[in-house]
C-alpha atoms as a PDB file:
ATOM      1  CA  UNK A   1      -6.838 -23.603  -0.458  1.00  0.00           C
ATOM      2  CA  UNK A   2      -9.592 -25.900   0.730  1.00  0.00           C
ATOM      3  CA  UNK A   3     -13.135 -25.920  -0.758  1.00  0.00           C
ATOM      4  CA  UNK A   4     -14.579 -25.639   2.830  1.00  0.00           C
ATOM      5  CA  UNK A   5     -13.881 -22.195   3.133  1.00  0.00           C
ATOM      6  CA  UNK A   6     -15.595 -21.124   0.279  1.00  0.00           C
ATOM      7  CA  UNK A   7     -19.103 -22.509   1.798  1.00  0.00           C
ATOM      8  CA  UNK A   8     -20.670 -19.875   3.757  1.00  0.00           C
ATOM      9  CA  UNK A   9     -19.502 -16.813   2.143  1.00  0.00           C
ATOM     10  CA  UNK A  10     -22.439 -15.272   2.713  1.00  0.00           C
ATOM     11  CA  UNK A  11     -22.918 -15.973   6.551  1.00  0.00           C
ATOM     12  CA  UNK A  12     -19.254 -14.796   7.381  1.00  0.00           C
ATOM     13  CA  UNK A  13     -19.801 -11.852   5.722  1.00  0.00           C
ATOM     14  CA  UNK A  14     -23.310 -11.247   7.529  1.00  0.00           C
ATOM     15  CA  UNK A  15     -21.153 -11.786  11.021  1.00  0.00           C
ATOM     16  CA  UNK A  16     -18.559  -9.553   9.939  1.00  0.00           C
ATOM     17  CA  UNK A  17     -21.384  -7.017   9.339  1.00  0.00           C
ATOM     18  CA  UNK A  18     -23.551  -7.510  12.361  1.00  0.00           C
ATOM     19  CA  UNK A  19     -20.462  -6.889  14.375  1.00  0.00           C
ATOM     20  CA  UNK A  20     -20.074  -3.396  13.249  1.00  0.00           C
ATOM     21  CA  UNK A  21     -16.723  -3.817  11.270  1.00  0.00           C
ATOM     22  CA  UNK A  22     -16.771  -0.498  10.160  1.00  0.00           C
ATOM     23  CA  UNK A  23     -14.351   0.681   7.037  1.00  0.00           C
ATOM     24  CA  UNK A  24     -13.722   4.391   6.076  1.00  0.00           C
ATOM     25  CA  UNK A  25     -12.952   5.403   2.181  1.00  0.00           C
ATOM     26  CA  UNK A  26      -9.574   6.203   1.717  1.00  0.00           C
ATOM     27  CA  UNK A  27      -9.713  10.321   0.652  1.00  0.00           C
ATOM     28  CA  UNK A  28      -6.512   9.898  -1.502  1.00  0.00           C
ATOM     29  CA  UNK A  29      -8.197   7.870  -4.341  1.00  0.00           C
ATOM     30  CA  UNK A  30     -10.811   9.839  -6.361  1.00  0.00           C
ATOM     31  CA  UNK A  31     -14.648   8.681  -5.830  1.00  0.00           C
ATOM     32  CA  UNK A  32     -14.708   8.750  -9.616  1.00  0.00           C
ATOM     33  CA  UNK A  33     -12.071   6.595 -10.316  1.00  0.00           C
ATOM     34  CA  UNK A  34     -12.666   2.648 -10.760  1.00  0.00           C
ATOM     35  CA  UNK A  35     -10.369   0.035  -8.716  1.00  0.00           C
ATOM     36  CA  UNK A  36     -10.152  -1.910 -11.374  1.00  0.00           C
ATOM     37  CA  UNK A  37      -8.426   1.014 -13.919  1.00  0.00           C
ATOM     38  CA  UNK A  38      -5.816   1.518 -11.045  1.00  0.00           C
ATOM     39  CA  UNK A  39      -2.564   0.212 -12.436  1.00  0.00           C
ATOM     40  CA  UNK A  40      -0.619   1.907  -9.377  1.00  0.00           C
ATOM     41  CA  UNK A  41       0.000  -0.677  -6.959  1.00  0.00           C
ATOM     42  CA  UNK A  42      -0.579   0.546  -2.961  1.00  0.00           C
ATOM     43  CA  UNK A  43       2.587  -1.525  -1.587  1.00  0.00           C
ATOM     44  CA  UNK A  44       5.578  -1.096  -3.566  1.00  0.00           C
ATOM     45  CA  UNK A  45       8.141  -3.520  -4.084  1.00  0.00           C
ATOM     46  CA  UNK A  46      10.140  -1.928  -1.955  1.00  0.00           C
ATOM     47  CA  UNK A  47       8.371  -2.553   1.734  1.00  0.00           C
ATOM     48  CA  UNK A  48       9.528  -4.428   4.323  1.00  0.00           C
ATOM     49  CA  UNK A  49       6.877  -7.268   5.287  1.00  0.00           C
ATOM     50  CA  UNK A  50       7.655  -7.671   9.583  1.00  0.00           C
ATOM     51  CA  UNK A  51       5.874 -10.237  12.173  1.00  0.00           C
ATOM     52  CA  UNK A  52       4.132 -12.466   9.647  1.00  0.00           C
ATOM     53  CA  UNK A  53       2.090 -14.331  11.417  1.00  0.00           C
ATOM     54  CA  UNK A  54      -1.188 -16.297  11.519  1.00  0.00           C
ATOM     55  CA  UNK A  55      -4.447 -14.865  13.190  1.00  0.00           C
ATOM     56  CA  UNK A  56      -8.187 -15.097  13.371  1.00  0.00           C
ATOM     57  CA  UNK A  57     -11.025 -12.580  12.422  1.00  0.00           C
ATOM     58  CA  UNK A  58     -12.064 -10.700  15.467  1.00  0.00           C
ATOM     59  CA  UNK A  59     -15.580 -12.221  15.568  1.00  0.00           C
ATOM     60  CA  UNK A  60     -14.853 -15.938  15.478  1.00  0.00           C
ATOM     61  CA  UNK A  61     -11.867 -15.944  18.294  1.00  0.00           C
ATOM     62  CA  UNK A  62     -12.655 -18.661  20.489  1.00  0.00           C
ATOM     63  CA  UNK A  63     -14.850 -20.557  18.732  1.00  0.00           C
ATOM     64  CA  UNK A  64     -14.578 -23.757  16.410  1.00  0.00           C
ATOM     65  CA  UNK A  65     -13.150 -22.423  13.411  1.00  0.00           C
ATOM     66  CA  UNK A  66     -10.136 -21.864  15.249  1.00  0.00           C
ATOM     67  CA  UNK A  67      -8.877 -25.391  14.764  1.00  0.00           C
ATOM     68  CA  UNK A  68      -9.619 -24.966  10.735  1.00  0.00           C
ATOM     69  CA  UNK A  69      -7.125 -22.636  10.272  1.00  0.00           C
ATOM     70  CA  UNK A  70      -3.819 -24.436  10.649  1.00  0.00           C
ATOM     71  CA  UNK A  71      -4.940 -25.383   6.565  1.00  0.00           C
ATOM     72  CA  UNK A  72      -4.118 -21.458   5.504  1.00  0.00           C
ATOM     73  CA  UNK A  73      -0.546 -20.164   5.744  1.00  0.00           C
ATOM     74  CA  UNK A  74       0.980 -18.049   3.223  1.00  0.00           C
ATOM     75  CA  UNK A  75       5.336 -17.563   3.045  1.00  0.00           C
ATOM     76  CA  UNK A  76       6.692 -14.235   2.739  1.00  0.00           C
ATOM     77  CA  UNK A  77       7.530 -14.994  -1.066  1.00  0.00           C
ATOM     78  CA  UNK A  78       3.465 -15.540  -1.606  1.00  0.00           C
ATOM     79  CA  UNK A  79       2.727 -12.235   0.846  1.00  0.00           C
ATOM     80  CA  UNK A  80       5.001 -10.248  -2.101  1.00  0.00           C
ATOM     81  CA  UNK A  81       3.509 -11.861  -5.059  1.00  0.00           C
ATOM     82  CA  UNK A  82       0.402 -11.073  -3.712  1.00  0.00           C
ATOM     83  CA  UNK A  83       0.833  -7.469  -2.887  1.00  0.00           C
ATOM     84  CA  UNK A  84       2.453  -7.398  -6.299  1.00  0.00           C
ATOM     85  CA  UNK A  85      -0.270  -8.489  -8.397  1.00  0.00           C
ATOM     86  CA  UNK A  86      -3.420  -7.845  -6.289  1.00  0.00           C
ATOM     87  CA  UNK A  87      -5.605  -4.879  -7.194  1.00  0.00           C
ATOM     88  CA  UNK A  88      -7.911  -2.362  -4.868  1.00  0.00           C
ATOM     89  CA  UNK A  89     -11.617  -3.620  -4.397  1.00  0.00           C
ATOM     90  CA  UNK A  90     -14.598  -1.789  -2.810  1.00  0.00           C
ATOM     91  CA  UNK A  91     -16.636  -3.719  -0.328  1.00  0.00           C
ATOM     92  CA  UNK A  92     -19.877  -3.823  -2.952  1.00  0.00           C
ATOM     93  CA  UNK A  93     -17.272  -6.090  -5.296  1.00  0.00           C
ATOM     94  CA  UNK A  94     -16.375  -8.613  -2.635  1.00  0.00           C
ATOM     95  CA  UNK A  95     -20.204  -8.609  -1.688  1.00  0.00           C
ATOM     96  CA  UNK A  96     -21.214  -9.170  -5.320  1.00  0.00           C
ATOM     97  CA  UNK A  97     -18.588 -11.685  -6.335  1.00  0.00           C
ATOM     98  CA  UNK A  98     -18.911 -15.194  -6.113  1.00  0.00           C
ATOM     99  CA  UNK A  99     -14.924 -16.101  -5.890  1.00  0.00           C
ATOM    100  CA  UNK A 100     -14.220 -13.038  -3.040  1.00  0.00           C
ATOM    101  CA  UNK A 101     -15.367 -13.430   0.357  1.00  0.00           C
ATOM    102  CA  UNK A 102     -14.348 -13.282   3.815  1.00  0.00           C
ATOM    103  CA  UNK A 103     -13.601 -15.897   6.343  1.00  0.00           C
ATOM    104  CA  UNK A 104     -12.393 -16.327   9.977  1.00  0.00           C
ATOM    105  CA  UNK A 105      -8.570 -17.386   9.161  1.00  0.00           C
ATOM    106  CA  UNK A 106      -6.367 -14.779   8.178  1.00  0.00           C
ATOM    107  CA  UNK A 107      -2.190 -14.549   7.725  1.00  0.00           C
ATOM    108  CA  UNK A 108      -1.615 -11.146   9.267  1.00  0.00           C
ATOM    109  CA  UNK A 109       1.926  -8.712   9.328  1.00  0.00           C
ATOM    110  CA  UNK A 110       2.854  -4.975   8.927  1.00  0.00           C
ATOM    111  CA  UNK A 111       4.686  -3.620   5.730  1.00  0.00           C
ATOM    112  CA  UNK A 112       7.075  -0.435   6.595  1.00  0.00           C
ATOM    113  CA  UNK A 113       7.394   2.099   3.880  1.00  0.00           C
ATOM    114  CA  UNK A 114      10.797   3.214   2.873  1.00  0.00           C
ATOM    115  CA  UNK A 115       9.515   6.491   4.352  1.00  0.00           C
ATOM    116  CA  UNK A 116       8.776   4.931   7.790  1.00  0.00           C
ATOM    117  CA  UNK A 117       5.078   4.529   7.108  1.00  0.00           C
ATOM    118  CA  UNK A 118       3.993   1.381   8.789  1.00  0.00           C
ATOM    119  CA  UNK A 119       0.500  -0.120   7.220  1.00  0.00           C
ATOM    120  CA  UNK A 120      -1.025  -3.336   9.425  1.00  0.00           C
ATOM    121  CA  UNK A 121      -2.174  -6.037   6.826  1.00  0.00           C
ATOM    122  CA  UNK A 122      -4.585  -9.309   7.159  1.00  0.00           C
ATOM    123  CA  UNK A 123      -5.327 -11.529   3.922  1.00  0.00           C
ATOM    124  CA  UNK A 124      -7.807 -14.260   4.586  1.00  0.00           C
ATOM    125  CA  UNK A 125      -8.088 -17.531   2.264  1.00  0.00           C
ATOM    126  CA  UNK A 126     -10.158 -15.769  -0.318  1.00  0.00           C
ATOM    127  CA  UNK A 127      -6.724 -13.947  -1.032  1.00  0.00           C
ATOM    128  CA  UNK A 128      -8.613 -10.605   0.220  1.00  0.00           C
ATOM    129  CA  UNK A 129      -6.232  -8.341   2.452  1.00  0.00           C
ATOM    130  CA  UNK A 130      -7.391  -5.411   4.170  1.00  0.00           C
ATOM    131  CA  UNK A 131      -4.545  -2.477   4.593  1.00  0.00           C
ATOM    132  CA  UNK A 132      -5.069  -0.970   8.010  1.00  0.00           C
ATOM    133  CA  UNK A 133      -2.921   2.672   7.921  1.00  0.00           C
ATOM    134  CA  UNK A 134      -2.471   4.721  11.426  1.00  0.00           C
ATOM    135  CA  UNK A 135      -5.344   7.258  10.894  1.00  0.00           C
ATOM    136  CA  UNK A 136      -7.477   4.210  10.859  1.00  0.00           C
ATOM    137  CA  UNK A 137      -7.843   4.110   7.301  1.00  0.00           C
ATOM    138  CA  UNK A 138      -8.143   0.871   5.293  1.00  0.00           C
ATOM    139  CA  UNK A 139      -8.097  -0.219   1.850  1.00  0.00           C
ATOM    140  CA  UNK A 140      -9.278  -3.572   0.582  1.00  0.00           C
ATOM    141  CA  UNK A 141      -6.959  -5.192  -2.067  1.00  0.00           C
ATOM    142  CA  UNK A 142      -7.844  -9.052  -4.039  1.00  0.00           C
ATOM    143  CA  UNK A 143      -6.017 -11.500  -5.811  1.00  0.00           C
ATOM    144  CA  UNK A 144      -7.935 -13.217  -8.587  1.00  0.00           C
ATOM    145  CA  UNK A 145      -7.402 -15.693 -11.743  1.00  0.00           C
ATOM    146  CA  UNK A 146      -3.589 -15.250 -12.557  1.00  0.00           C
ATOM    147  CA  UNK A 147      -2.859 -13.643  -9.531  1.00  0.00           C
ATOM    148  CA  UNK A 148      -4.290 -16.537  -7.557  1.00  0.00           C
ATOM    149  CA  UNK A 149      -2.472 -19.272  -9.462  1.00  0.00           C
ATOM    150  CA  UNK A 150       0.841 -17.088  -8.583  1.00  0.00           C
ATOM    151  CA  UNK A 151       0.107 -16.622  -5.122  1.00  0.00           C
ATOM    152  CA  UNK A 152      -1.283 -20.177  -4.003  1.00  0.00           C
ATOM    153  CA  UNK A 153      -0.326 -22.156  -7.235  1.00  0.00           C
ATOM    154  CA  UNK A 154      -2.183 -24.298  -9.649  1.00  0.00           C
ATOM    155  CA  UNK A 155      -5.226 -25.489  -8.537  1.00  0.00           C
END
């Protein structure tokens, strides 16, 4: 992963704001409950990964960036590792951590649930995905420090 899209963190993340990318709380998981205690992992092993593909966040289609992105692509072998290692965030620890962040690139695909369920999913370079379900729904997952290395490799 290049160094270039960990500048500017911050200002994606303001954009992303500003546009109104709203999020709802998923009601299955406990307010109490920590993301980082949860050993239960929210894509099992199991799910079918479809259209993998490449895409771009929905504020920064059409504009410069566009040509950056040809540097992130992740195979369907890293897509599993990730989903297999990653753990649930909240939007407060991507905001508050200084190796989490958004940015415009993102390798996009659906996972279908051996019970039919079919869950939309975007990761972006930061190795954060964000689980869209079909009563609009999401769920923010990361991949850090081991994970990372398993995912992308050593550095």
């Amino acid at each position: 992963m290049s160094l270039r899209w960990r500048v500017g963190v911050v200002g994606w993340l303001s954009i992303i704001v500003a546009q109104g990318c709203a999020h709802s709380t998923p009601t299955e998981v406990s307010s109490s409950a920590s993301p980082r205690a949860s050993t239960t992992s929210l894509v099992p092993a199991s799910a079918r990964i479809e259209s993998l593909g490449l895409g771009l966040s929905a504020s920064t289609k059409g504009r410069r960036e566009d040509q950056n992105c040809a540097d992130f692509v992740l195979t369907e072998p890293q897509v599993r590792a990730f989903f297999a290692q990653s753990r649930e965030v909240t939007w407060r620890e991507i905001h508050d951590s200084e190796d989490l962040g958004f940015a415009p690139c993102l390798v996009t695909g659906r996972l279908v649930f051996e019970d039919g369920q079919q869950v939309r999913f975007a990761i972006n370079p930061f190795l954060v995905a964000t689980l869209s379900y079909a009563d609009d729904s999401t769920r923010l997952l990361a991949c850090e420090g081991a994970c990372s290395q398993s995912v992308l490799g050593p550095p």
